[in-house]
PDB file of N, CA and C in Angstrom:
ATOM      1  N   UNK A   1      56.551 105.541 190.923  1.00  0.00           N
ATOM      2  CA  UNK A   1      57.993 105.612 190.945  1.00  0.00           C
ATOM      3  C   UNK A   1      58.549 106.018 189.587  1.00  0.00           C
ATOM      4  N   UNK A   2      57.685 106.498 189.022  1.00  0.00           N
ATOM      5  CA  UNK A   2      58.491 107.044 187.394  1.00  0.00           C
ATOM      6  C   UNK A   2      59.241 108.059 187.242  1.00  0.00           C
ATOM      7  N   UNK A   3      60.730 107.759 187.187  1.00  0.00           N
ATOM      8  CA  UNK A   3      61.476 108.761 186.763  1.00  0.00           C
ATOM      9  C   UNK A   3      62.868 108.157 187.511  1.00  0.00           C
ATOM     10  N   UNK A   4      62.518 107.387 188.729  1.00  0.00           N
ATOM     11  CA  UNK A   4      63.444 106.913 189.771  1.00  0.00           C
ATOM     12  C   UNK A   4      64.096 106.194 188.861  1.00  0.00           C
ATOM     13  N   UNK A   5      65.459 105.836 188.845  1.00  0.00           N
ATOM     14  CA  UNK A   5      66.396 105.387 188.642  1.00  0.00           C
ATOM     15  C   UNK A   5      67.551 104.735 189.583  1.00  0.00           C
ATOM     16  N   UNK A   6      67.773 103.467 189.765  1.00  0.00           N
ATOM     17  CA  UNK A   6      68.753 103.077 190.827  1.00  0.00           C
ATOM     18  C   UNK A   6      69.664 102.075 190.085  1.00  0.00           C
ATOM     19  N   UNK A   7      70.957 102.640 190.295  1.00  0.00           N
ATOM     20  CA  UNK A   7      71.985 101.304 190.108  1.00  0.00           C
ATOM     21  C   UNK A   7      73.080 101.337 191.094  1.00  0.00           C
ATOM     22  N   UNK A   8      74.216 100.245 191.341  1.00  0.00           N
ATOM     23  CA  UNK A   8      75.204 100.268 192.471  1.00  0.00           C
ATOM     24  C   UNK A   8      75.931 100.305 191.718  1.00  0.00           C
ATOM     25  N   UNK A   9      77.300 101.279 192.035  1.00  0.00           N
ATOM     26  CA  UNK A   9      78.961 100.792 191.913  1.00  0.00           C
ATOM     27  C   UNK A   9      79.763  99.766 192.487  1.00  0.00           C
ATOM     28  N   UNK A  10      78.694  98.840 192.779  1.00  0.00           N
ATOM     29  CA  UNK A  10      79.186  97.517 193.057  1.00  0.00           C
ATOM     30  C   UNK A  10      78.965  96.578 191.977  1.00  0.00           C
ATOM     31  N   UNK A  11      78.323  96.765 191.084  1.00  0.00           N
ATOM     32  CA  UNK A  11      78.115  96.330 189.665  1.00  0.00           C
ATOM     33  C   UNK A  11      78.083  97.442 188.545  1.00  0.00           C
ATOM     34  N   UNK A  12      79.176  97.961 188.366  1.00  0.00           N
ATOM     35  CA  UNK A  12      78.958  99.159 187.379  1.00  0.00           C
ATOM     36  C   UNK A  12      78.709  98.742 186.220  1.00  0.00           C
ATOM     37  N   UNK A  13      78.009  99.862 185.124  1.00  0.00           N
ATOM     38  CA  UNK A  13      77.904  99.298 183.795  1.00  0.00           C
ATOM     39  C   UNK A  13      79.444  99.141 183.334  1.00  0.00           C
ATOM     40  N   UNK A  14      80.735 100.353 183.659  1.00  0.00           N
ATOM     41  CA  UNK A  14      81.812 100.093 182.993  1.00  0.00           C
ATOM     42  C   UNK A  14      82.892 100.149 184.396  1.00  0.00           C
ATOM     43  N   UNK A  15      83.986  99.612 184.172  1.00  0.00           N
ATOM     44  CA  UNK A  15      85.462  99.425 184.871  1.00  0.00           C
ATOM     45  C   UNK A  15      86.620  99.889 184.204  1.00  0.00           C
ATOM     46  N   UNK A  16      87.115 101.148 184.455  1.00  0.00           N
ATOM     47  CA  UNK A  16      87.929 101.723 183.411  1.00  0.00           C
ATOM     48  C   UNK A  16      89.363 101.259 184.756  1.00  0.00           C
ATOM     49  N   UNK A  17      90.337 100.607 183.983  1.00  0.00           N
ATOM     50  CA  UNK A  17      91.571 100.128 184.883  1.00  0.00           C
ATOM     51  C   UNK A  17      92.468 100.796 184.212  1.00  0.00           C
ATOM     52  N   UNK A  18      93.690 101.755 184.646  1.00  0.00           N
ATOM     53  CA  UNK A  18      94.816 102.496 184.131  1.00  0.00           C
ATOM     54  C   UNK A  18      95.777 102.791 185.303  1.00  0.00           C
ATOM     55  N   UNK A  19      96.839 102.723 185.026  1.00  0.00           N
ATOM     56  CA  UNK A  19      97.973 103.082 185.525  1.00  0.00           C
ATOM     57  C   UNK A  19      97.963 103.762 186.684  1.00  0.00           C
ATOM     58  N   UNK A  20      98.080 103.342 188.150  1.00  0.00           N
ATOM     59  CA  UNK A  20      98.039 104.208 189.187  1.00  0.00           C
ATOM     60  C   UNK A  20      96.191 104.127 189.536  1.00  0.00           C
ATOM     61  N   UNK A  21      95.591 103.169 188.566  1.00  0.00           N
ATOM     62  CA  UNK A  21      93.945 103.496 189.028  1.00  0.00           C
ATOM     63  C   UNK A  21      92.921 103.007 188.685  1.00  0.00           C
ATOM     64  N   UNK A  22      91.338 103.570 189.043  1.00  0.00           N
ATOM     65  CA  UNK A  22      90.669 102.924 188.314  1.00  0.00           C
ATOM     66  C   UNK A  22      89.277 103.589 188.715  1.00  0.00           C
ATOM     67  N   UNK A  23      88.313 103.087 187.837  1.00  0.00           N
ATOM     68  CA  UNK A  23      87.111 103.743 188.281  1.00  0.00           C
ATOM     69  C   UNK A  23      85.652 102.643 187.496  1.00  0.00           C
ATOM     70  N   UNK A  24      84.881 103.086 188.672  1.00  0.00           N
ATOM     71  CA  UNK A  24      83.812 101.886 188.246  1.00  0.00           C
ATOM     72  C   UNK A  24      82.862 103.265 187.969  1.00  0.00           C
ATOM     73  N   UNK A  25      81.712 103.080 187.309  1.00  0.00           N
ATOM     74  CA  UNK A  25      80.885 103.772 186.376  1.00  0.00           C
ATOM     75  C   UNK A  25      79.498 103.362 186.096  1.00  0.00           C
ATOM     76  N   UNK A  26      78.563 103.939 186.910  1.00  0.00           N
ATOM     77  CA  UNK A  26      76.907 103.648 186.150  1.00  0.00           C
ATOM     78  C   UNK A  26      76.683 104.684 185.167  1.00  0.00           C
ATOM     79  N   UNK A  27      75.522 104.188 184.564  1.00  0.00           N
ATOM     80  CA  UNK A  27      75.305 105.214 183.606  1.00  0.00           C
ATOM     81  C   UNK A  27      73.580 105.267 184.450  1.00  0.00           C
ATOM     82  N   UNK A  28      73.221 106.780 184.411  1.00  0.00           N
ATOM     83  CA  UNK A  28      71.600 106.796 184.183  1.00  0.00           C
ATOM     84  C   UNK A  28      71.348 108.023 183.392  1.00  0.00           C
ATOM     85  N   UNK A  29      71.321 107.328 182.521  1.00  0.00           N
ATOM     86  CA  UNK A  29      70.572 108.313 181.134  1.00  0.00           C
ATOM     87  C   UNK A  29      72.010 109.341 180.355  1.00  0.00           C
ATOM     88  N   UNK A  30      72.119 110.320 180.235  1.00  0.00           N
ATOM     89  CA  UNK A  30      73.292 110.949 180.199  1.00  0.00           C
ATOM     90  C   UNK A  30      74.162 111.304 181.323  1.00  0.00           C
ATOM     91  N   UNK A  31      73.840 111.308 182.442  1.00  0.00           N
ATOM     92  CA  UNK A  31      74.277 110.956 183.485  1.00  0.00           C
ATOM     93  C   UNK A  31      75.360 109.546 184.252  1.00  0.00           C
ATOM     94  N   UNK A  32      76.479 109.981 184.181  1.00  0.00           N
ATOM     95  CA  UNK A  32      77.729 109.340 184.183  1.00  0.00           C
ATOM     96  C   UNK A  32      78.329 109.339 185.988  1.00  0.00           C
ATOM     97  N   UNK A  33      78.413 108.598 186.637  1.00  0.00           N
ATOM     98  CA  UNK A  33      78.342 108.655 188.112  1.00  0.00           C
ATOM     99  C   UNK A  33      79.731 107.503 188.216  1.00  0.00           C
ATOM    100  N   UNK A  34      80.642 107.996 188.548  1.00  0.00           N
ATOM    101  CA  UNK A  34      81.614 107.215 189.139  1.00  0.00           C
ATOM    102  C   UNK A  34      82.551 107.379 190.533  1.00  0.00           C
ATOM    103  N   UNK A  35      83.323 105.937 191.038  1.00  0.00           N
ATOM    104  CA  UNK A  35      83.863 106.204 192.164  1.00  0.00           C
ATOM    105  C   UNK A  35      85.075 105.586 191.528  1.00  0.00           C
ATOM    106  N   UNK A  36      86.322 106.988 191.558  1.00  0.00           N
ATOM    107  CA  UNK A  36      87.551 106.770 190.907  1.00  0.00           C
ATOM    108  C   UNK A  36      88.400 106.478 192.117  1.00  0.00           C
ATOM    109  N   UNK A  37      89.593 105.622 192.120  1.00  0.00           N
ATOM    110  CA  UNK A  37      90.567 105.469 193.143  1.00  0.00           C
ATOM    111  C   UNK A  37      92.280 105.720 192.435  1.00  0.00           C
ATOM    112  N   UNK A  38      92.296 106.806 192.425  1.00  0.00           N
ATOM    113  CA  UNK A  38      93.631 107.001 192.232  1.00  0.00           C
ATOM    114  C   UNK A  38      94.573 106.761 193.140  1.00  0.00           C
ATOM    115  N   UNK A  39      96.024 105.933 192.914  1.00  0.00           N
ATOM    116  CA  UNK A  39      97.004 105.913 193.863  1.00  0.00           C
ATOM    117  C   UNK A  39      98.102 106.991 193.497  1.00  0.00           C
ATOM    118  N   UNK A  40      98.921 107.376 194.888  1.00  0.00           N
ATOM    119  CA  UNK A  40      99.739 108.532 194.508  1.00  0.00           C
ATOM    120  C   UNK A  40     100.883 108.145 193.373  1.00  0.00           C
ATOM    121  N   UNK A  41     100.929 109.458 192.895  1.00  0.00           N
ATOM    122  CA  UNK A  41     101.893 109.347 191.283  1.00  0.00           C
ATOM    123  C   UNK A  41     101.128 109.174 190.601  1.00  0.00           C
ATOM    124  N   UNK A  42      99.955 109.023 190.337  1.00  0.00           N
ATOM    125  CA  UNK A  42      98.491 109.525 189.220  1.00  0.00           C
ATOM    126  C   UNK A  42      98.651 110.653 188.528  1.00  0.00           C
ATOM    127  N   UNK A  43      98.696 110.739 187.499  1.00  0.00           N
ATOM    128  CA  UNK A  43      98.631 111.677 186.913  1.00  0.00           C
ATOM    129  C   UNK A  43      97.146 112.031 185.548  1.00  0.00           C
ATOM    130  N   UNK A  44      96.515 112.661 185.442  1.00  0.00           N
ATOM    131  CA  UNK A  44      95.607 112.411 184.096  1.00  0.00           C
ATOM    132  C   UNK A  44      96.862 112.673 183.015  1.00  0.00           C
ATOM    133  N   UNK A  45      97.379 113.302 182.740  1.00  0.00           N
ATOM    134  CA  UNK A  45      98.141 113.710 181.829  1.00  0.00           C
ATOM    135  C   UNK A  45      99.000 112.352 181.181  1.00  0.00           C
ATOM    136  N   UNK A  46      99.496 111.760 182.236  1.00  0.00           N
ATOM    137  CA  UNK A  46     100.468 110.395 181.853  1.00  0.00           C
ATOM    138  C   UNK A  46      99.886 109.267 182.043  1.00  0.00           C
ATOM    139  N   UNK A  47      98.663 109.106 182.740  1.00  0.00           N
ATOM    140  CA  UNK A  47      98.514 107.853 182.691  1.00  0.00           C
ATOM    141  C   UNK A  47      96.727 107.550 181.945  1.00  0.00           C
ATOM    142  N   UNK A  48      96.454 108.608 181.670  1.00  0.00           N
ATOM    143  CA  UNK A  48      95.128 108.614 180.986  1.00  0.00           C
ATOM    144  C   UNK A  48      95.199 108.903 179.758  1.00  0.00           C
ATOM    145  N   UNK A  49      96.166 110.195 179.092  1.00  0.00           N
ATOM    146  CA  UNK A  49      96.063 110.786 178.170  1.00  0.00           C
ATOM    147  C   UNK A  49      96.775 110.124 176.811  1.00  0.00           C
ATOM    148  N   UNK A  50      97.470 109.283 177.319  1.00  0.00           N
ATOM    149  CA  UNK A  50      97.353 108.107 176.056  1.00  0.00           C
ATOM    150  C   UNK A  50      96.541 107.136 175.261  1.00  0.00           C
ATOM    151  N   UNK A  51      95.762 107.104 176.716  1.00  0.00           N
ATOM    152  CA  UNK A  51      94.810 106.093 176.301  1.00  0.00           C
ATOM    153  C   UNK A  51      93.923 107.099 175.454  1.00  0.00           C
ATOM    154  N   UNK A  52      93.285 108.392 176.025  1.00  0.00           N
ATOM    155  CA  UNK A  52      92.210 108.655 175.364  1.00  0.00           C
ATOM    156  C   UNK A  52      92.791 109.482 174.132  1.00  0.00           C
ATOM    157  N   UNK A  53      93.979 109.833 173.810  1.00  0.00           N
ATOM    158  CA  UNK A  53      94.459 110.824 173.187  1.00  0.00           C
ATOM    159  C   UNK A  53      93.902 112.123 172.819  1.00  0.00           C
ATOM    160  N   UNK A  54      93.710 112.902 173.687  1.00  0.00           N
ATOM    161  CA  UNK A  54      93.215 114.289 173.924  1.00  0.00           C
ATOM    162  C   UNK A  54      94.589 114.746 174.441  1.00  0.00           C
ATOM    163  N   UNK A  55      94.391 116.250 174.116  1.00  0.00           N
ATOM    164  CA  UNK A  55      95.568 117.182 174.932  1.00  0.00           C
ATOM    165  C   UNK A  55      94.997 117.142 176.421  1.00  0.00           C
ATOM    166  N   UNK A  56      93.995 117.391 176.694  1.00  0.00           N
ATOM    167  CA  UNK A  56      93.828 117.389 178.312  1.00  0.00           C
ATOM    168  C   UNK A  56      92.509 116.565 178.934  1.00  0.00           C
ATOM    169  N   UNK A  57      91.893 116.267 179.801  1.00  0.00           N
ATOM    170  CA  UNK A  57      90.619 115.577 179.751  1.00  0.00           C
ATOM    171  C   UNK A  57      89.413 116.784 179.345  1.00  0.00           C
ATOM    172  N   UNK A  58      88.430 115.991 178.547  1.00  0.00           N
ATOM    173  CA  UNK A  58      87.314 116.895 177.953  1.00  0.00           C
ATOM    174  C   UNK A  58      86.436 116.707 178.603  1.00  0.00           C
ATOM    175  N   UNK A  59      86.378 115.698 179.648  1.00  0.00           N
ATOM    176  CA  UNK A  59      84.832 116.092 180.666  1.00  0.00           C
ATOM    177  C   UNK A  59      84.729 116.944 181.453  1.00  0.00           C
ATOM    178  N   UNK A  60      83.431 117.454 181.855  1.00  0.00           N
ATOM    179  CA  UNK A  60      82.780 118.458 182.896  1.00  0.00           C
ATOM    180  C   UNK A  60      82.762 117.376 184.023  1.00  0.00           C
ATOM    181  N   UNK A  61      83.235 117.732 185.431  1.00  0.00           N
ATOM    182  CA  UNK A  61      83.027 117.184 186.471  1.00  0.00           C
ATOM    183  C   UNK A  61      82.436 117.400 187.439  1.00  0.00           C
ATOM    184  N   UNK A  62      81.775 116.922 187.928  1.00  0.00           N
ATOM    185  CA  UNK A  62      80.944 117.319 189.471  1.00  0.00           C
ATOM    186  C   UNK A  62      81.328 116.338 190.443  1.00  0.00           C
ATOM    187  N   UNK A  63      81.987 116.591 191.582  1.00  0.00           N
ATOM    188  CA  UNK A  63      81.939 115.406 192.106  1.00  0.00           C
ATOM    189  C   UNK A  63      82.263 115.727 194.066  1.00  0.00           C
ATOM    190  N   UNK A  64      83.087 114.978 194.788  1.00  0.00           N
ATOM    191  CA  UNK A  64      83.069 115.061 196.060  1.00  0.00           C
ATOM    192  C   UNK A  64      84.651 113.950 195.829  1.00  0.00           C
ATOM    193  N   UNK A  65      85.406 114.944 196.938  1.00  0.00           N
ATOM    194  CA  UNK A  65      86.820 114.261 197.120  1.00  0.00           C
ATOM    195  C   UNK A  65      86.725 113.063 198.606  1.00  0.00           C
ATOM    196  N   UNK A  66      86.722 112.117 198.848  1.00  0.00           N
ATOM    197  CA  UNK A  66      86.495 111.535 199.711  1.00  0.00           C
ATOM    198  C   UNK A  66      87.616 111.115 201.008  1.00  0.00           C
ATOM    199  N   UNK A  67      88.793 111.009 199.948  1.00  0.00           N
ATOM    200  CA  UNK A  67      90.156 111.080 200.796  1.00  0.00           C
ATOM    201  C   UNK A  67      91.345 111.700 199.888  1.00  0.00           C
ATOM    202  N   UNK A  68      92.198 111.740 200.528  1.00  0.00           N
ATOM    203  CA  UNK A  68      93.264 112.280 199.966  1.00  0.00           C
ATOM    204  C   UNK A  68      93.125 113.791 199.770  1.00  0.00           C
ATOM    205  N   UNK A  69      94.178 114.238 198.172  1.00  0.00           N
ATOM    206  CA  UNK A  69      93.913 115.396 197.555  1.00  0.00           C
ATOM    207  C   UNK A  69      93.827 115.201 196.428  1.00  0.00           C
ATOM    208  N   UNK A  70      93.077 116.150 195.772  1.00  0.00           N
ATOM    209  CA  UNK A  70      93.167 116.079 194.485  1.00  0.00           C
ATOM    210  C   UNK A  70      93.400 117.243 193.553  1.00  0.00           C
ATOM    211  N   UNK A  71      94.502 117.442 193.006  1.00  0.00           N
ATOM    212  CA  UNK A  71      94.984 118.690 192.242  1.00  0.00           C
ATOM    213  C   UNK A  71      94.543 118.971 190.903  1.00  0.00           C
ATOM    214  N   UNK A  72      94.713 120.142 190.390  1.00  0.00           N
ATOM    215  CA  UNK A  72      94.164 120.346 188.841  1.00  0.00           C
ATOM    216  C   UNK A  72      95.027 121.324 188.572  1.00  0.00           C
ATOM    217  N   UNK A  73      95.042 121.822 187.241  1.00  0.00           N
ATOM    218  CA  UNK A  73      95.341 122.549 186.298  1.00  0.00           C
ATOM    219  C   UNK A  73      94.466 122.498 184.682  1.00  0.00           C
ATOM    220  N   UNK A  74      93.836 124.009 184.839  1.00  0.00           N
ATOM    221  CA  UNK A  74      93.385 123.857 183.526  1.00  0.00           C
ATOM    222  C   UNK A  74      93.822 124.440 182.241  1.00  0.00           C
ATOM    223  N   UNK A  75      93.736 124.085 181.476  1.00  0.00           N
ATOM    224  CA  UNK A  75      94.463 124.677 180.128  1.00  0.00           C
ATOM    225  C   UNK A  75      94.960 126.256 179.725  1.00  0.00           C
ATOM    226  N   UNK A  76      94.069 126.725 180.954  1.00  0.00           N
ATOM    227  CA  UNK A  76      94.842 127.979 180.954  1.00  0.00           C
ATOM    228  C   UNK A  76      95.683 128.733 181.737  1.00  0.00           C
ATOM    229  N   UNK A  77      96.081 127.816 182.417  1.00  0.00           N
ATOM    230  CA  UNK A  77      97.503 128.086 183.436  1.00  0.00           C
ATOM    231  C   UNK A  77      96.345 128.137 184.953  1.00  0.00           C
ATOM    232  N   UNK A  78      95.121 128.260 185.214  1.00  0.00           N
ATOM    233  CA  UNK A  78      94.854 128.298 186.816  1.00  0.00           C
ATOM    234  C   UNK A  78      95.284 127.054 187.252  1.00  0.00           C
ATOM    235  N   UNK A  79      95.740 126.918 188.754  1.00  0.00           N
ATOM    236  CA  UNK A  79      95.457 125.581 189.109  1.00  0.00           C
ATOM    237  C   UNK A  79      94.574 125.736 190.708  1.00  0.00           C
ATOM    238  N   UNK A  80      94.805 124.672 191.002  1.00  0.00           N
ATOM    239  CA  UNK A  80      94.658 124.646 192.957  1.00  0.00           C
ATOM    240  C   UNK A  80      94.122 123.117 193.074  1.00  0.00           C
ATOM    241  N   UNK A  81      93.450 123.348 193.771  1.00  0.00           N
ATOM    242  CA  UNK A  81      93.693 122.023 195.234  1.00  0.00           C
ATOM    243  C   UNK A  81      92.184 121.574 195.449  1.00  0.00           C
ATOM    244  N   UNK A  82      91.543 120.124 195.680  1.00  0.00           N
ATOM    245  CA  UNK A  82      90.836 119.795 196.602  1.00  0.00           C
ATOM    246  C   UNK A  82      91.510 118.947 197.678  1.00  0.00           C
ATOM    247  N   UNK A  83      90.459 119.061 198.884  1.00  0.00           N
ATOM    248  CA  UNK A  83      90.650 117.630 199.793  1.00  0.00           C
ATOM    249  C   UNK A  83      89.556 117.287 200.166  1.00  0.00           C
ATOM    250  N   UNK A  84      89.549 116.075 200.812  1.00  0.00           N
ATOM    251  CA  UNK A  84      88.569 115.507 201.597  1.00  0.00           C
ATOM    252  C   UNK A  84      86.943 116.243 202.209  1.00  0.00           C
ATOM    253  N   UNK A  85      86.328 115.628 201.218  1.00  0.00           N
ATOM    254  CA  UNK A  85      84.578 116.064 201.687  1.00  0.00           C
ATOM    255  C   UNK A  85      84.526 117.828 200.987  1.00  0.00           C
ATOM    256  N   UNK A  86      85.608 118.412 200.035  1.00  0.00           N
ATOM    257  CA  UNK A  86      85.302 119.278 198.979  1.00  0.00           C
ATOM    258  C   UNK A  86      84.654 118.546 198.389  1.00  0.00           C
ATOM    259  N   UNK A  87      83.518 119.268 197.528  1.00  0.00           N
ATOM    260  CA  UNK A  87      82.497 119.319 196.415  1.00  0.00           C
ATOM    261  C   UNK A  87      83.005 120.115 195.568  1.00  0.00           C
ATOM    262  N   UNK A  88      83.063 119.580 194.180  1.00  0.00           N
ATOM    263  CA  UNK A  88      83.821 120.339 193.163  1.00  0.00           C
ATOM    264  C   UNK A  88      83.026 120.236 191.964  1.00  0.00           C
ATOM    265  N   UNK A  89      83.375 121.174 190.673  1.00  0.00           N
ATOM    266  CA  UNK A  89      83.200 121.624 189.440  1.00  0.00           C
ATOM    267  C   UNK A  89      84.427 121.639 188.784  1.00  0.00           C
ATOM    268  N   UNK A  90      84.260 121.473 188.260  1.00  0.00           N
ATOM    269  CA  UNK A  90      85.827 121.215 187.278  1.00  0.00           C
ATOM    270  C   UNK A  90      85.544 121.543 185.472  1.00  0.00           C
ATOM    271  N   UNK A  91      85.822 122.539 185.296  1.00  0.00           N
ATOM    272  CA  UNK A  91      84.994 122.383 183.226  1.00  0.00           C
ATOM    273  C   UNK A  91      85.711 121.548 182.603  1.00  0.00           C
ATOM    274  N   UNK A  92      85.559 121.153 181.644  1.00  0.00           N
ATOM    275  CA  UNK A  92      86.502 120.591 180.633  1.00  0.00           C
ATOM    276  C   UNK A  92      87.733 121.067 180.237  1.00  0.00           C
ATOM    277  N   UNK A  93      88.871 120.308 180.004  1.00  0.00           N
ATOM    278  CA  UNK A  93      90.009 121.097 179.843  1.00  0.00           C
ATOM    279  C   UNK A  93      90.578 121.417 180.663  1.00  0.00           C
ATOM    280  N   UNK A  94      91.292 120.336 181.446  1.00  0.00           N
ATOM    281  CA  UNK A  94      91.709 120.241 182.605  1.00  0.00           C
ATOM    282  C   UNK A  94      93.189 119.196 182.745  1.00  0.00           C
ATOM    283  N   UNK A  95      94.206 118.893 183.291  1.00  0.00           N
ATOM    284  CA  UNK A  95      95.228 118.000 183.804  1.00  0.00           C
ATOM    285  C   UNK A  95      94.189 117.567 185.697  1.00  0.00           C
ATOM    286  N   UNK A  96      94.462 116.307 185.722  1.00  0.00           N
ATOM    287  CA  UNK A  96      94.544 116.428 187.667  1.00  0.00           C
ATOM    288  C   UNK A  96      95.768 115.347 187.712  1.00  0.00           C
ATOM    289  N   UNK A  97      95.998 115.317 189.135  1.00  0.00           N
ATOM    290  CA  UNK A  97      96.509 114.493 189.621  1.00  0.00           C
ATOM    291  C   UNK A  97      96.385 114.464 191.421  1.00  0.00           C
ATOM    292  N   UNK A  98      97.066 113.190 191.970  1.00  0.00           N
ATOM    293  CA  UNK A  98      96.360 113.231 193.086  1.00  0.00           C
ATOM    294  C   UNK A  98      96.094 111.774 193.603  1.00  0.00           C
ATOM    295  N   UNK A  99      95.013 112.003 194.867  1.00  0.00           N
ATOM    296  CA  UNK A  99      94.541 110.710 195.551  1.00  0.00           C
ATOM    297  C   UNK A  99      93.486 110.457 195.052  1.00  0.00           C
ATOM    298  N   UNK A 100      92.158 109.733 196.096  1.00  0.00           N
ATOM    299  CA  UNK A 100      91.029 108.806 195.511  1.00  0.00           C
ATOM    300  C   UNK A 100      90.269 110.304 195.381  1.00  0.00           C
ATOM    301  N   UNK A 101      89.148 109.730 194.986  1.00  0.00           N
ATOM    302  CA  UNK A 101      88.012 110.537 194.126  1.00  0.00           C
ATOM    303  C   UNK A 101      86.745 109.867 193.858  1.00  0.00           C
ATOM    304  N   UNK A 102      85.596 110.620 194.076  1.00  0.00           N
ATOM    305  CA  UNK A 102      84.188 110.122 194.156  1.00  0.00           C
ATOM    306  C   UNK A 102      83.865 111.316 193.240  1.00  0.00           C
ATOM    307  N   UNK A 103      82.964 110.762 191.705  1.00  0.00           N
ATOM    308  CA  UNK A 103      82.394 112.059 191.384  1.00  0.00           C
ATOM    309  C   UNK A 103      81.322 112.075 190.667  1.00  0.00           C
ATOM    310  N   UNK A 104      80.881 112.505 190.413  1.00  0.00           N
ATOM    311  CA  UNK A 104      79.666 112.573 189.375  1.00  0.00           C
ATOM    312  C   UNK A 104      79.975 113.415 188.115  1.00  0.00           C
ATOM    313  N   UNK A 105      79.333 113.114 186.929  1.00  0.00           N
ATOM    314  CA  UNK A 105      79.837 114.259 185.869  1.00  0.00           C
ATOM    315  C   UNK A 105      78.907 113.812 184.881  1.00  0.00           C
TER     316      UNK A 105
END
C-alpha cells in the first residue's frame, strides 16, 4: 500500500469559517482537497479578500461544483459560469462568487 494516502473531510486538518461560508480541508502532501459551502451573497472579493489581503485569490483550482452556481472573473476581464456536476480549472487570479463548491486544488 505505499504511496496510498487516506483522510476524511469529516475531520479535516483545517476549517476555514468566513462570511457567507466555509470550508473544511485535508492536506496530502502538497495536495490541498476541500469541500467549500458558500451561501448566496458570497463573494471571494468581500468576504475573503480581507482576510487574505491579495488583490484577487492566488490559488490554482481543480475542482467539481456540486450544487448551485458558481461564477468567476479573472483578472483580466473573462468571466462565466459553473453549475452542478461541472468539473473545473480555474488559474490563479481570479474573483468567484456564488453557491456550494467541492474542489480540489
Amino acid at each position: 500500500m505505499s504511496g496510498i494516502r487516506k483522510k476524511s473531510l469529516r475531520d479535516p486538518d483545517e476549517r476555514a469559517v468566513y462570511p457567507f461560508g466555509h470550508s473544511n480541508e485535508v492536506h496530502l502532501g502538497e495536495l490541498v482537497v476541500a469541500r467549500t459551502h458558500n451561501e448566496p451573497g458570497w463573494r471571494w472579493s468581500e468576504h475573503v479578500k480581507p482576510i487574505v489581503g491579495t488583490a484577487s485569490c492566488r490559488f490554482h483550482h481543480v475542482g467539481v461544483v456540486l450544487s448551485g452556481r458558481l461564477r468567476w472573473q479573472l483578472d483580466d476581464g473573462s468571466e462565466g459560469e459553473f453549475g452542478a456536476d461541472d468539473v473545473f480549472d480555474i488559474p490563479p487570479g481570479h474573483d468567484a462568487y456564488g453557491a456550494s463548491v467541492a474542489r480540489a486544488a
